[in-house]
Protein backbone atom coordinates (compact mmCIF):
# COMPACT_ATOMS: atom_id res chain seq x y z
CA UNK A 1 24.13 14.47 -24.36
CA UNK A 2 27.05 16.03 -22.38
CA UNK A 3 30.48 16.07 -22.99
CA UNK A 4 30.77 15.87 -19.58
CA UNK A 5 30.03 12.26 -19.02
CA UNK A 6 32.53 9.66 -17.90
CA UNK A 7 32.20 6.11 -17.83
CA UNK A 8 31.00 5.95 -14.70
CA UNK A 9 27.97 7.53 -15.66
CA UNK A 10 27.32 5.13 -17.48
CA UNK A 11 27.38 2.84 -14.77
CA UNK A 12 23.67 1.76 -14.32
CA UNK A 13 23.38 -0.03 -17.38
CA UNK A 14 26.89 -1.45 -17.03
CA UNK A 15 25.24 -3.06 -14.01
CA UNK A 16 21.85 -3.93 -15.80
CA UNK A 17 24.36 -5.80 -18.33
CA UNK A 18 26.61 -7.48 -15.43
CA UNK A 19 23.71 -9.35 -13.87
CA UNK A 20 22.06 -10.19 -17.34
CA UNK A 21 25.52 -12.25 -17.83
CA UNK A 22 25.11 -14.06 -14.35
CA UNK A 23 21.05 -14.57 -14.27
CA UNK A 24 20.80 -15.40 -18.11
CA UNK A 25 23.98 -16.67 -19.78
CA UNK A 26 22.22 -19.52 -21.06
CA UNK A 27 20.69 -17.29 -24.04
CA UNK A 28 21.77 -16.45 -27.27
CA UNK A 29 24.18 -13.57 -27.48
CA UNK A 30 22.94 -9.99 -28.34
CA UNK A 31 24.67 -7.54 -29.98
CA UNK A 32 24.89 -4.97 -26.98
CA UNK A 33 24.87 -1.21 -26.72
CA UNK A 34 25.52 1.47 -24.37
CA UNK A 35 25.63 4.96 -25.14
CA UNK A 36 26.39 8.54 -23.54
CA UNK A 37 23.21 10.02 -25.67
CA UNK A 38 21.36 7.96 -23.65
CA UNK A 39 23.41 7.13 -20.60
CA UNK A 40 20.46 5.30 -18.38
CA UNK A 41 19.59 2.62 -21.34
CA UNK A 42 20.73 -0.73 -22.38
CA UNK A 43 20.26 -1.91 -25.81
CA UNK A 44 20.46 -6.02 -26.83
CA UNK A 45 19.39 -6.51 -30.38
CA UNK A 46 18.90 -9.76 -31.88
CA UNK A 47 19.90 -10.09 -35.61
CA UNK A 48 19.69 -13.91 -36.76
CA UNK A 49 15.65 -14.18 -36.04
CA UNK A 50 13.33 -14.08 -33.75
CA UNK A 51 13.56 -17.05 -31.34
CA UNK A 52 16.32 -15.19 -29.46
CA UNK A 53 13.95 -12.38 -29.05
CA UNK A 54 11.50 -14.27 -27.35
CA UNK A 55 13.69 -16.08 -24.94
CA UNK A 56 14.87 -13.02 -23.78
CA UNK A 57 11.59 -11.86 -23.92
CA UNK A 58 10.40 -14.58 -20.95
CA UNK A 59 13.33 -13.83 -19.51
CA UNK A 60 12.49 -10.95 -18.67
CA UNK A 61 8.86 -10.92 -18.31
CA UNK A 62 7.99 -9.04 -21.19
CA UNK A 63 4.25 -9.21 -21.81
CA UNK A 64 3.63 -10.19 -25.81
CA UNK A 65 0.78 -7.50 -26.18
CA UNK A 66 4.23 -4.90 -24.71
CA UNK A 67 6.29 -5.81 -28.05
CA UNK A 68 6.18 -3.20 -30.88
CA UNK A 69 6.37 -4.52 -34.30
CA UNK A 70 7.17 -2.70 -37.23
CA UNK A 71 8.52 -3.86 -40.78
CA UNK A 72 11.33 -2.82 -43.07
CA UNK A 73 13.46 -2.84 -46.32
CA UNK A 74 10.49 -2.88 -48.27
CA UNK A 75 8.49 -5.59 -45.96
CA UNK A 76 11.12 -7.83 -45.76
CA UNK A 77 12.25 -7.64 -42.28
CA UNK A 78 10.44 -7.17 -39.39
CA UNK A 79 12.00 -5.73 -35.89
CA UNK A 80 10.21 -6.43 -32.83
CA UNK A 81 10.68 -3.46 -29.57
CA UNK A 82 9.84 -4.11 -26.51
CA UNK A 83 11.11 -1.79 -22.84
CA UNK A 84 11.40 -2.60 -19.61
CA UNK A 85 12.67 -1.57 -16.45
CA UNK A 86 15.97 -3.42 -15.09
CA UNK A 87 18.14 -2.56 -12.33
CA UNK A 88 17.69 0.35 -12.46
CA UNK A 89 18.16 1.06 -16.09
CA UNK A 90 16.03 1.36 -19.13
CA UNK A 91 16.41 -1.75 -21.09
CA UNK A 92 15.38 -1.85 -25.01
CA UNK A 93 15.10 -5.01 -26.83
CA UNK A 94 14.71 -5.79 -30.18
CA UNK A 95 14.76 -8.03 -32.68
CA UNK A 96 15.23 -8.98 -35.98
CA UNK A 97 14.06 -11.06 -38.62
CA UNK A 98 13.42 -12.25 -42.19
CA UNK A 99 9.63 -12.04 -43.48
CA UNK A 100 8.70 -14.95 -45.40
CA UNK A 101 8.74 -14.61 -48.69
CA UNK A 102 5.42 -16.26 -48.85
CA UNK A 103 4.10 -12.96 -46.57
CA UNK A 104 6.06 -10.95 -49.04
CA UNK A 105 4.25 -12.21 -52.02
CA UNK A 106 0.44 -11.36 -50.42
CA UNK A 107 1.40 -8.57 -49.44
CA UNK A 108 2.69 -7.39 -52.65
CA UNK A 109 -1.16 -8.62 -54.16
């Protein structure tokens, strides 16, 4: 990171996010994040479940073998990762959701 950067280095993924709004508007909201330590990458995280992570996952043409998926707070929540490029910039997405409690209980066997 460099205390050097201005905002308009963080342009590229400004732009990744301004044609996201215009080509896919129509899907649920992500929480979004752009940040200096990583000035080329564009973060939209899903929190209420995992549908939203897969329609932005078509979206953008995500394979489903390309999605991480890892589990946490003590298997009750799983996040799902997946990169790709998009103009220009690094794009991360991930999601969040609940693990059954059913799931939980097998587990826990």
């Amino acid at each position: 990171m460099s205390e050097r950067l201005t905002l308009d280095d963080l342009a590229v993924p400004m732009r990744a996010l301004r044609l996201l709004a215009a080509d896919f508007g129509h899907l649920p909201a992500p929480t979004v994040s752009v940040s200096p330590i990583y000035p080329e990458r564009l973060e939209l995280s899903l929190h209420s479940g995992l549908p939203g992570f897969e329609a932005w996952r078509e979206a953008l043409g995500i394979a489903a073998e390309d999605v991480d998926h890892h589990v946490h707070d003590g298997g009750r929540t799983r996040a799902l990762c997946a990169s790709v490029a998009y103009a220009g910039a690094e794009l991360e997405l991930v999601g969040y959701g609940d693990v059954p409690a059913s799931v939980q209980v097998e587990a826990a066997v």
